[in-house]
Protein backbone atom coordinates (compact mmCIF):
# COMPACT_ATOMS: atom_id res chain seq x y z
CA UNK A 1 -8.12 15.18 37.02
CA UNK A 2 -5.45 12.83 37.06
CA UNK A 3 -7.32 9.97 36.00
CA UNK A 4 -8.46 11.54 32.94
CA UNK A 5 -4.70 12.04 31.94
CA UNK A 6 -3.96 8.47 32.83
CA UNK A 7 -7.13 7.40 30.32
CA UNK A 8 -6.01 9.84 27.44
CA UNK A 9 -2.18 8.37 28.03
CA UNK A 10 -3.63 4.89 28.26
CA UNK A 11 -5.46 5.44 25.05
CA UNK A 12 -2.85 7.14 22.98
CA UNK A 13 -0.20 4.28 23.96
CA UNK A 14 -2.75 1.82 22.68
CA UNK A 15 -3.30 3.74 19.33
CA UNK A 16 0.28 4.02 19.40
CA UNK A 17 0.67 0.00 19.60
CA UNK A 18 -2.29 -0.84 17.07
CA UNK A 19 -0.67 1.58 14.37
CA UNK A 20 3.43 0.37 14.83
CA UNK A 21 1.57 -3.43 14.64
CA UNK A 22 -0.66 -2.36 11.47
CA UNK A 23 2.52 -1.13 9.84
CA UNK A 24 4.77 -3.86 11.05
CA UNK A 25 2.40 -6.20 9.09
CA UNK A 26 2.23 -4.06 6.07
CA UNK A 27 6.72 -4.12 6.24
CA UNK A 28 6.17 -7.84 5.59
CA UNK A 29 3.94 -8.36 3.51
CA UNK A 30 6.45 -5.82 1.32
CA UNK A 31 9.01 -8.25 1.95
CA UNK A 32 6.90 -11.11 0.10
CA UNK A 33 5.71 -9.14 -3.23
CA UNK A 34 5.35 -10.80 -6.47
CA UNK A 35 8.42 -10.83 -8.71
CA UNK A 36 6.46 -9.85 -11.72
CA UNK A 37 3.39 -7.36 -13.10
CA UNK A 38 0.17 -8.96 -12.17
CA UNK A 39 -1.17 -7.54 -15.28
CA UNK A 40 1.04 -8.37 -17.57
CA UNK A 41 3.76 -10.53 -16.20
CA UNK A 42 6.69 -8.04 -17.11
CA UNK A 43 9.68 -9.18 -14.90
CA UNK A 44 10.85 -6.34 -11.71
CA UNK A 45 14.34 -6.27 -11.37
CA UNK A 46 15.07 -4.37 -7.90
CA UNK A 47 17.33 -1.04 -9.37
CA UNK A 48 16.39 2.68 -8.36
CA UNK A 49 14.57 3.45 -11.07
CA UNK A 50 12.36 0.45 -11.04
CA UNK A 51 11.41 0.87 -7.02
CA UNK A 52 10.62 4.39 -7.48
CA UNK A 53 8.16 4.04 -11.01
CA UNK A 54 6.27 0.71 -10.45
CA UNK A 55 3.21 0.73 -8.07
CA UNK A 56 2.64 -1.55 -4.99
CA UNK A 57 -0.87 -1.92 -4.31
CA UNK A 58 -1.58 -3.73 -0.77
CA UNK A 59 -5.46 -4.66 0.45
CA UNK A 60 -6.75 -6.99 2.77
CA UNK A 61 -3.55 -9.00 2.91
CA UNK A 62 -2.75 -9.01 -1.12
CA UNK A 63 0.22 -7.53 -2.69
CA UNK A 64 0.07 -6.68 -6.34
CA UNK A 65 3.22 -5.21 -8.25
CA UNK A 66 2.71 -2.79 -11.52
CA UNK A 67 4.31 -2.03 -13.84
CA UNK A 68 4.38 1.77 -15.38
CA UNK A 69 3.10 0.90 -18.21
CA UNK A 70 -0.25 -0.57 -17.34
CA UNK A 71 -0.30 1.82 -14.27
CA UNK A 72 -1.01 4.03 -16.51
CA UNK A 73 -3.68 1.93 -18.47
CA UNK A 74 -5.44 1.47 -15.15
CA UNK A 75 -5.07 5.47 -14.24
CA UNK A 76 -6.77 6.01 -17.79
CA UNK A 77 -9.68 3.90 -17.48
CA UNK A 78 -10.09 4.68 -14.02
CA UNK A 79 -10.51 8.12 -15.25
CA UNK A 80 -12.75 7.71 -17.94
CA UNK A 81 -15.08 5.61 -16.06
CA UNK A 82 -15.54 8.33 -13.35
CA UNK A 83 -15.97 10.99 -16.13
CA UNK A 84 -18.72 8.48 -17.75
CA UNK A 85 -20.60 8.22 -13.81
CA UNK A 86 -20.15 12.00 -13.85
């Protein structure tokens, strides 16, 4: 019985470890985001307002900043393109 415990602790610390190192990497690569809207190269100044409306997109390793305004342009045509495969 005990060693069952030990594998189930053994395996949860190591989840534990893989998830605090996946977000560790994910903190840095926040640090390093692009100054500017990759769509349409609309300058981010750092205020409250700013950090809470524009999007941060990260995959595989690539940050991508947008802006409100064409957040929204890419919510719209992501939603009429799944209407159209509908």
């Amino acid at each position: 019985m005990k060693k069952l415990r030990k594998v189930d602790t053994m395996k949860r610390k190591k989840q534990r470890k893989d998830a605090q190192k996946a977000l560790e990497r994910k903190a840095a690569s926040l640090l390093n985001h692009p100054k500017e809207c990759c769509i349409c190269g609309l300058q981010f100044e750092r205020t409250k307002e700013t950090v809470k409306t524009w999007q941060i997109i990260i995959r595989e390793e690539r940050v991508r900043l947008t802006c409100p305004n064409c957040w929204g342009t890419i919510s719209e045509v992501l939603k009429n393109s799944n209407v159209k495969n509908s």
